[in-house]
PDB file of N, CA and C in Angstrom:
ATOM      1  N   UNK A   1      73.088 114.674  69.869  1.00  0.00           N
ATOM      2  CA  UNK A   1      73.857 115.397  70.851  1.00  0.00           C
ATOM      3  C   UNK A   1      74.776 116.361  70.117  1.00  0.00           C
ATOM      4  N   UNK A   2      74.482 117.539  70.416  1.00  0.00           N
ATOM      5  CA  UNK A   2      75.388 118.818  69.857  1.00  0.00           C
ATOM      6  C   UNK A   2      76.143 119.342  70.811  1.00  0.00           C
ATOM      7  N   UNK A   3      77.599 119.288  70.235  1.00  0.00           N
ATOM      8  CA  UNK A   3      78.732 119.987  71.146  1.00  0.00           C
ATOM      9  C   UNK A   3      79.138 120.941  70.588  1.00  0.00           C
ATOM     10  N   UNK A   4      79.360 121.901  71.504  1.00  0.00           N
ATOM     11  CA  UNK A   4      79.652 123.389  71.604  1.00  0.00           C
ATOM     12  C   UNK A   4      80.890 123.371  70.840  1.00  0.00           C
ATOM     13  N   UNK A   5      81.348 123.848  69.598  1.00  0.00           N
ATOM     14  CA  UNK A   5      82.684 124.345  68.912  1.00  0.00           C
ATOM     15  C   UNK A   5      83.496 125.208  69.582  1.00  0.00           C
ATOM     16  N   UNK A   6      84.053 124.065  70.463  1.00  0.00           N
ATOM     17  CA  UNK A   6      85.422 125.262  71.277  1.00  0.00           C
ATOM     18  C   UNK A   6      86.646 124.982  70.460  1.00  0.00           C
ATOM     19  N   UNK A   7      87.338 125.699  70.647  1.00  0.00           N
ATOM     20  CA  UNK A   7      88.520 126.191  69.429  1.00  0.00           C
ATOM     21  C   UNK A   7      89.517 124.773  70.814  1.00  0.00           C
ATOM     22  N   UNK A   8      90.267 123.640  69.458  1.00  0.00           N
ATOM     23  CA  UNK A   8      91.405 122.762  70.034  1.00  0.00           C
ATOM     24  C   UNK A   8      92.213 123.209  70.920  1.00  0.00           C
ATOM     25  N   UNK A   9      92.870 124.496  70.928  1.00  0.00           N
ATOM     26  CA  UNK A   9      93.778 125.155  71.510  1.00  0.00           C
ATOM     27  C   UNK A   9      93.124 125.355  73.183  1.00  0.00           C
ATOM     28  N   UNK A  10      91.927 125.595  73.399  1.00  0.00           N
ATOM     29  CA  UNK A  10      90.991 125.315  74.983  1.00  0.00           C
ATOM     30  C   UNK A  10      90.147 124.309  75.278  1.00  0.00           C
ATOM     31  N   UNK A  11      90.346 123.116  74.400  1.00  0.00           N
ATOM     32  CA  UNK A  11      89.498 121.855  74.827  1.00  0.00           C
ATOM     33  C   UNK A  11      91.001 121.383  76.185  1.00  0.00           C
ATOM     34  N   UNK A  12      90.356 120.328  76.913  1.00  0.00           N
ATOM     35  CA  UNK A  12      91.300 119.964  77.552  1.00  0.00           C
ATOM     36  C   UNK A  12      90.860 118.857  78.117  1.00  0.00           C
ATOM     37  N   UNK A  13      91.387 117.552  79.068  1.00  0.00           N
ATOM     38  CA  UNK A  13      90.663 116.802  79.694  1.00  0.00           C
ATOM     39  C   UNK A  13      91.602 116.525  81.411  1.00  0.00           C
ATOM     40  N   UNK A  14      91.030 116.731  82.545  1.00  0.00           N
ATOM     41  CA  UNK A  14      91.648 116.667  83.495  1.00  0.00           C
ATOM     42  C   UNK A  14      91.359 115.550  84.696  1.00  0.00           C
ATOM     43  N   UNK A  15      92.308 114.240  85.076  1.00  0.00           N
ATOM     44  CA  UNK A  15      91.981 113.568  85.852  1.00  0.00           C
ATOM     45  C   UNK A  15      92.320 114.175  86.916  1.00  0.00           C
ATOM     46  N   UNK A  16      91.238 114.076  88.676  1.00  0.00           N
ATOM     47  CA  UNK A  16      92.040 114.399  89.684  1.00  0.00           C
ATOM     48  C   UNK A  16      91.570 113.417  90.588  1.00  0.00           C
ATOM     49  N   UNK A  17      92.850 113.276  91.622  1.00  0.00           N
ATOM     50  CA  UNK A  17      92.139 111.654  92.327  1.00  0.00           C
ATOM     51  C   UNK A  17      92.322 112.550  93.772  1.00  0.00           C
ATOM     52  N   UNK A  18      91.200 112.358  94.558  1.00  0.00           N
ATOM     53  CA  UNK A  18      90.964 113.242  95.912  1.00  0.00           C
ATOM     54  C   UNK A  18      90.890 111.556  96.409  1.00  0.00           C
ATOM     55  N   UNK A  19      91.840 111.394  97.633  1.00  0.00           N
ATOM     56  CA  UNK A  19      92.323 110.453  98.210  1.00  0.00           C
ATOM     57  C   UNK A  19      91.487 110.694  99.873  1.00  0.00           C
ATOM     58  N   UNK A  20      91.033 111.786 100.096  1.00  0.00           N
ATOM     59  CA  UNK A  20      90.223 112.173 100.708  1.00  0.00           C
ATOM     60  C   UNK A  20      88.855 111.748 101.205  1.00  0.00           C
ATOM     61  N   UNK A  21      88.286 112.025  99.924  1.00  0.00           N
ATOM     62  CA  UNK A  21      86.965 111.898  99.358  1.00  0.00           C
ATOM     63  C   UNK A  21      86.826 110.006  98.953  1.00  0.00           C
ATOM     64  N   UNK A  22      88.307 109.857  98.812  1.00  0.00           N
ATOM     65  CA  UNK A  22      88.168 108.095  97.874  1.00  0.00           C
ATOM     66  C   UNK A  22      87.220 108.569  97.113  1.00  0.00           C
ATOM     67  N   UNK A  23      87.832 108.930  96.202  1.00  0.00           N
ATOM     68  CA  UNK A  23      86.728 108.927  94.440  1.00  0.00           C
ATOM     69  C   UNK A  23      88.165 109.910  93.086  1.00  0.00           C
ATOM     70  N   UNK A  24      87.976 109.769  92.011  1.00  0.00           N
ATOM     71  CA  UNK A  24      88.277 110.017  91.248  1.00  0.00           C
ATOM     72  C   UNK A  24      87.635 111.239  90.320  1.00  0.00           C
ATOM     73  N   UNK A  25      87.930 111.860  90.087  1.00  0.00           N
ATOM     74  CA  UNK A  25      86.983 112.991  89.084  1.00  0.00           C
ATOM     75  C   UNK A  25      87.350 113.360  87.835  1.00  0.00           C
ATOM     76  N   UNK A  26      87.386 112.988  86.967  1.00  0.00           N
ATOM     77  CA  UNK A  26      87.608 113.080  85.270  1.00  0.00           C
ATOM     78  C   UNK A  26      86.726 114.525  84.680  1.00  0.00           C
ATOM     79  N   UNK A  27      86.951 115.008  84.044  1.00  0.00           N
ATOM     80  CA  UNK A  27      86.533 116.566  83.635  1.00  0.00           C
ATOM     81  C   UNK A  27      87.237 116.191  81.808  1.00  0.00           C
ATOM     82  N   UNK A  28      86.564 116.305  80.667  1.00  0.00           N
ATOM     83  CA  UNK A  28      86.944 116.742  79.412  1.00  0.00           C
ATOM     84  C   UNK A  28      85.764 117.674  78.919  1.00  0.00           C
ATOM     85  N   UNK A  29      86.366 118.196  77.676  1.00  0.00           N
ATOM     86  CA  UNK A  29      85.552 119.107  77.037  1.00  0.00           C
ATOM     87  C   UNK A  29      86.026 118.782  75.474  1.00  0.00           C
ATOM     88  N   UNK A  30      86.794 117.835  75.393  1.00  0.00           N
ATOM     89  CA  UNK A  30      86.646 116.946  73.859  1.00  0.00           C
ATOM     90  C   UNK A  30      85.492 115.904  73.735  1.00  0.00           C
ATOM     91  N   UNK A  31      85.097 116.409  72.361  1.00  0.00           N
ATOM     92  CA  UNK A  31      84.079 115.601  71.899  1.00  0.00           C
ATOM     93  C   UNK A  31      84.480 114.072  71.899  1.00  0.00           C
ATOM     94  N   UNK A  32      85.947 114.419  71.129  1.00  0.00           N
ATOM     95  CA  UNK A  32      85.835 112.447  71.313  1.00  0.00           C
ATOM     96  C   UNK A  32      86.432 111.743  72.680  1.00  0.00           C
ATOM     97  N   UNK A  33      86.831 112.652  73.527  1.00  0.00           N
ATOM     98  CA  UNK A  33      86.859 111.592  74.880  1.00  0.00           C
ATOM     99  C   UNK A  33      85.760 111.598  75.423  1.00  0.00           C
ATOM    100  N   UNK A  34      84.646 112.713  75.297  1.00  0.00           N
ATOM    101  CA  UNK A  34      83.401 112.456  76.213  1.00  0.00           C
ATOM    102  C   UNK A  34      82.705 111.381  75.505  1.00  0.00           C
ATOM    103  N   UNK A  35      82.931 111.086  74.531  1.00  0.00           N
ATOM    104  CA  UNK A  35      82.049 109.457  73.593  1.00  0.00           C
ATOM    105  C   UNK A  35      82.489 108.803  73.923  1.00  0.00           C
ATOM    106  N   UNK A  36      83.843 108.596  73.950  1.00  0.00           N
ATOM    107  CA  UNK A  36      85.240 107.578  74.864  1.00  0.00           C
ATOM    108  C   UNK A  36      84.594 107.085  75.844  1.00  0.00           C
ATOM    109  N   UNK A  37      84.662 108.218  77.197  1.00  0.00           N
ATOM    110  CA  UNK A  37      84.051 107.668  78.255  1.00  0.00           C
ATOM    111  C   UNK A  37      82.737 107.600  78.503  1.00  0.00           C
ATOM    112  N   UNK A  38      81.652 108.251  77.619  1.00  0.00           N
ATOM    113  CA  UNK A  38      80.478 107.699  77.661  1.00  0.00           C
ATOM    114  C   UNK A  38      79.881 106.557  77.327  1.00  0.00           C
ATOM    115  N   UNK A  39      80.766 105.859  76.374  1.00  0.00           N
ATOM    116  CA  UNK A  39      81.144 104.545  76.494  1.00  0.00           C
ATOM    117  C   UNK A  39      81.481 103.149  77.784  1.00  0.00           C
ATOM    118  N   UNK A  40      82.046 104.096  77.585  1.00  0.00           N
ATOM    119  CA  UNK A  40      83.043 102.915  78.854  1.00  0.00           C
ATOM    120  C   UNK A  40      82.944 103.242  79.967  1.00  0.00           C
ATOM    121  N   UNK A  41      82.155 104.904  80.982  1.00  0.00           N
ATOM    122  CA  UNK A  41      81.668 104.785  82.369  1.00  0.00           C
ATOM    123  C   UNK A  41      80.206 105.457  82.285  1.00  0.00           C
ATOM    124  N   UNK A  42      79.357 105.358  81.033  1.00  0.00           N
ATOM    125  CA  UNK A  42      77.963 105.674  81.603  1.00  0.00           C
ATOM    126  C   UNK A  42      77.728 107.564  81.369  1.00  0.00           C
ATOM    127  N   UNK A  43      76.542 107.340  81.814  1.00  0.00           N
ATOM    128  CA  UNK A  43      76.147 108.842  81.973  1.00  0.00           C
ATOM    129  C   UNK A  43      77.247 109.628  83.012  1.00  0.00           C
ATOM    130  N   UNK A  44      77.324 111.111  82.923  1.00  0.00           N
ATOM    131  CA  UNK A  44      78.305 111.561  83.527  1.00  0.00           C
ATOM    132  C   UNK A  44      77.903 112.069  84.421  1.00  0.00           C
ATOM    133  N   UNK A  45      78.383 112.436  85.619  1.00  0.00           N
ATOM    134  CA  UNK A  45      77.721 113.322  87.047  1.00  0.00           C
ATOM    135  C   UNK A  45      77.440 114.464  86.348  1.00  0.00           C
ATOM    136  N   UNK A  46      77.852 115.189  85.676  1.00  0.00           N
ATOM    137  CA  UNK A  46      77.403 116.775  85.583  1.00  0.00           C
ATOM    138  C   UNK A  46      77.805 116.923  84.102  1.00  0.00           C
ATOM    139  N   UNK A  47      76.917 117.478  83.294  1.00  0.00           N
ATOM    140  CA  UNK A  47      77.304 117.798  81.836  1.00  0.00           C
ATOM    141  C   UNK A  47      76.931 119.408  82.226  1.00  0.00           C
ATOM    142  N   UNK A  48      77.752 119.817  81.591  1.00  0.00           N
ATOM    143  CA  UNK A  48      78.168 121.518  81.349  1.00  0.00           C
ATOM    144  C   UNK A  48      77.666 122.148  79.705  1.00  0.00           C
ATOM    145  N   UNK A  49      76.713 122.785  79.842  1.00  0.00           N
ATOM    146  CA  UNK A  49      76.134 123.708  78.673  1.00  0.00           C
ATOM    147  C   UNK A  49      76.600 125.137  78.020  1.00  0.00           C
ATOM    148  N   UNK A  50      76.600 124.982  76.792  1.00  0.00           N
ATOM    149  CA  UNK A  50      77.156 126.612  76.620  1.00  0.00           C
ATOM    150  C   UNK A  50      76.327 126.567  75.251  1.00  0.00           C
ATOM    151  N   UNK A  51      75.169 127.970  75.191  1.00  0.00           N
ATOM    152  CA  UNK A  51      74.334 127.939  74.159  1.00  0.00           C
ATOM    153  C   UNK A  51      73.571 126.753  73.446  1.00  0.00           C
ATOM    154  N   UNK A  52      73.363 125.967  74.664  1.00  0.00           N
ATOM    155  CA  UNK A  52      72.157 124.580  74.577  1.00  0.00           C
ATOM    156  C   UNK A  52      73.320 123.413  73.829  1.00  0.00           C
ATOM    157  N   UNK A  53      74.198 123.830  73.696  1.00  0.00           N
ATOM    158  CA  UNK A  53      75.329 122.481  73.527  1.00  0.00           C
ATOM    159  C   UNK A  53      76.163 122.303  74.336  1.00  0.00           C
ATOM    160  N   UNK A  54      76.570 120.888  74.659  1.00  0.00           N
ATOM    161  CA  UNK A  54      77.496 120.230  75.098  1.00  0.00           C
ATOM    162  C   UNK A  54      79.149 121.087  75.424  1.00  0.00           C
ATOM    163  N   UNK A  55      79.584 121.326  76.613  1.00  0.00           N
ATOM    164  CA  UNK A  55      80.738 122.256  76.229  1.00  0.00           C
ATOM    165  C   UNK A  55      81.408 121.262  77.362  1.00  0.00           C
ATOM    166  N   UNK A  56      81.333 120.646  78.052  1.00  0.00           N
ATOM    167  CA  UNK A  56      82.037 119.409  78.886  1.00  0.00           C
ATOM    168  C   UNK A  56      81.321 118.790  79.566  1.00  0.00           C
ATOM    169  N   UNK A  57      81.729 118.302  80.497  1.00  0.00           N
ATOM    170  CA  UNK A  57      81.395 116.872  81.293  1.00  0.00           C
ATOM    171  C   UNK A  57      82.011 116.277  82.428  1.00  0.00           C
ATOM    172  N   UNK A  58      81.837 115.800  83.548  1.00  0.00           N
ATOM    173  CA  UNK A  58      82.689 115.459  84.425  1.00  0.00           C
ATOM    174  C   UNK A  58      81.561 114.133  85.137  1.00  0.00           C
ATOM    175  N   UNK A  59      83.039 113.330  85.008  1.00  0.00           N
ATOM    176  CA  UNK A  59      82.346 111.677  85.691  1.00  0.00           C
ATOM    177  C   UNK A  59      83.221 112.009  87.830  1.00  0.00           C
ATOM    178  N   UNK A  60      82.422 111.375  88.269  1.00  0.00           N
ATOM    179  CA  UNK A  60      82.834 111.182  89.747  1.00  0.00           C
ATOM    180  C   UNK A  60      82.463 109.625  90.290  1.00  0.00           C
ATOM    181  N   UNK A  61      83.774 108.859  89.767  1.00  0.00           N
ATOM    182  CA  UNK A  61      83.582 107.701  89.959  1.00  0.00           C
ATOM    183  C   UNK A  61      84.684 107.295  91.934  1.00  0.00           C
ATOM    184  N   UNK A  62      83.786 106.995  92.559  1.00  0.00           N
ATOM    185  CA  UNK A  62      84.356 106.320  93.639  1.00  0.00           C
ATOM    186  C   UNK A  62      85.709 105.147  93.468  1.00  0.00           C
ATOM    187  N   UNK A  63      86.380 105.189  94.272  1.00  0.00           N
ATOM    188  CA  UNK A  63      87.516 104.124  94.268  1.00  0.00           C
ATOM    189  C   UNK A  63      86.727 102.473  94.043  1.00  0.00           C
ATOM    190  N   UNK A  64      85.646 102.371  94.743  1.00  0.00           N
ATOM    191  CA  UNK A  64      85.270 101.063  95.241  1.00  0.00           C
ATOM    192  C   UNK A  64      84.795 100.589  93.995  1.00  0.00           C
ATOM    193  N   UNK A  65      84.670 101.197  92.981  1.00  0.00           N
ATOM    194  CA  UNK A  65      83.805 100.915  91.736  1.00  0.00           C
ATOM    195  C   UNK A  65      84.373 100.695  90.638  1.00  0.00           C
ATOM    196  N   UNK A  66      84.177  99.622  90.114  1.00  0.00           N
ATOM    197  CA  UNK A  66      85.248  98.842  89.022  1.00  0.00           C
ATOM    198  C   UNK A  66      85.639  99.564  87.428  1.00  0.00           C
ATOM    199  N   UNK A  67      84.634 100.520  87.394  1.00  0.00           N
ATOM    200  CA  UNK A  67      85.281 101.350  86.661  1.00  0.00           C
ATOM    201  C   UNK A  67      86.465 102.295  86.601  1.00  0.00           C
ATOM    202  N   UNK A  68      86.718 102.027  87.873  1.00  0.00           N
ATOM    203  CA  UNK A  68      88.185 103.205  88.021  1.00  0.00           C
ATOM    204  C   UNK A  68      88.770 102.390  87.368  1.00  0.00           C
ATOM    205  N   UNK A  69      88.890 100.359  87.210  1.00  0.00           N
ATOM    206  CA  UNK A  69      89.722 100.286  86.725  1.00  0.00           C
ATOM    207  C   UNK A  69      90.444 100.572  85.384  1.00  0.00           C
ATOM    208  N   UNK A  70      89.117 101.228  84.225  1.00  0.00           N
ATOM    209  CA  UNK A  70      89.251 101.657  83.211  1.00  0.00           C
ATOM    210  C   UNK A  70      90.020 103.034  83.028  1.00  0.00           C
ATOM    211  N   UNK A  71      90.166 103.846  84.060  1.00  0.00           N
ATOM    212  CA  UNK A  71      90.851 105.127  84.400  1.00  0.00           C
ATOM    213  C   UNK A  71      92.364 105.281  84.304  1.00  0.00           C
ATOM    214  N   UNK A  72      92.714 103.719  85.065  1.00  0.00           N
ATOM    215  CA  UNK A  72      93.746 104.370  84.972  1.00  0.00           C
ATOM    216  C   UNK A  72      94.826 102.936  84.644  1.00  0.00           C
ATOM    217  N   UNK A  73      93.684 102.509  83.294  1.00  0.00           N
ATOM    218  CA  UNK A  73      94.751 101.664  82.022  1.00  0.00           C
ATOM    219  C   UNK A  73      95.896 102.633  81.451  1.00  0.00           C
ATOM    220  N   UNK A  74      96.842 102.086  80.964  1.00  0.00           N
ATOM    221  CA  UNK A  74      98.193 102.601  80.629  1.00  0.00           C
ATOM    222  C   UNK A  74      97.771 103.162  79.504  1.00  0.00           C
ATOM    223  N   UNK A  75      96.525 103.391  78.731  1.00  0.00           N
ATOM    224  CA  UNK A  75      95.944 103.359  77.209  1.00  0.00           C
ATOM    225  C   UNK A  75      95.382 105.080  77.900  1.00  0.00           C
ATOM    226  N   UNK A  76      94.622 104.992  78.712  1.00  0.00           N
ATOM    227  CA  UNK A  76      93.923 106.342  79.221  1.00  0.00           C
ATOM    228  C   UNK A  76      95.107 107.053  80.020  1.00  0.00           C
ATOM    229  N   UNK A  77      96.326 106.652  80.739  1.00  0.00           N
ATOM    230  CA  UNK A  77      97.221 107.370  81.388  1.00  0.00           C
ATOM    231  C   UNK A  77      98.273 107.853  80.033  1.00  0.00           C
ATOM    232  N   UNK A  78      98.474 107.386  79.187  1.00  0.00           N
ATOM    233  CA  UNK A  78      99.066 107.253  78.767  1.00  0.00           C
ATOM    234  C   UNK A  78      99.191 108.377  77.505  1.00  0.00           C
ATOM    235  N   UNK A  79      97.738 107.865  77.034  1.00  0.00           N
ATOM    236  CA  UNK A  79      96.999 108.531  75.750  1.00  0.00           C
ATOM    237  C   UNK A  79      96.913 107.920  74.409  1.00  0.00           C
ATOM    238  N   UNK A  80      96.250 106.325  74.429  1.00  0.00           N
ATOM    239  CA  UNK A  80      96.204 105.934  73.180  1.00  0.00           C
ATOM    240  C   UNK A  80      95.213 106.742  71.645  1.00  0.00           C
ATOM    241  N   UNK A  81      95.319 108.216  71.901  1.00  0.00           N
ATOM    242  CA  UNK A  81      94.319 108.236  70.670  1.00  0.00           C
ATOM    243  C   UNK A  81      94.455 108.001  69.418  1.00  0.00           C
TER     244      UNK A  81
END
């Protein structure tokens, strides 16, 4: 798996919780949180390409699903890296 060399200064990673929808939506474009959470929630809803590499990723995990509870440990809110 080859990821796209985006310059640190525009990598970013964004949780948003649509209370709406009941689901959660996680968005990064760091290499090591997308291993992070490819780890720990699976394949991702949508991987994002830029010149046939990896340039982000976004998981859409539902409330009802026990992986949110990994979302929103004090380690991932927090930022244990």
């Amino acid at each position: 798996m080859n990821f796209y060399d985006t310059s640190l200064e525009e990598q970013e990673t964004t949780t948003n919780i649509d209370y709406f929808k009941k689901e959660t939506i996680i968005y990064t474009s760091r290499k090591t949180i997308y291993n992070r959470y490819l780890k720990a929630l699976g394949k991702p809803t949508q991987t994002y390409y830029t010149n046939k590499k990896i340039s982000g990723a976004k998981w859409v995990i539902p409330f009802n699903d026990k992986r949110v509870n990994y979302l929103f440990s004090k380690t991932i809110l927090i930022g244990g890296l």
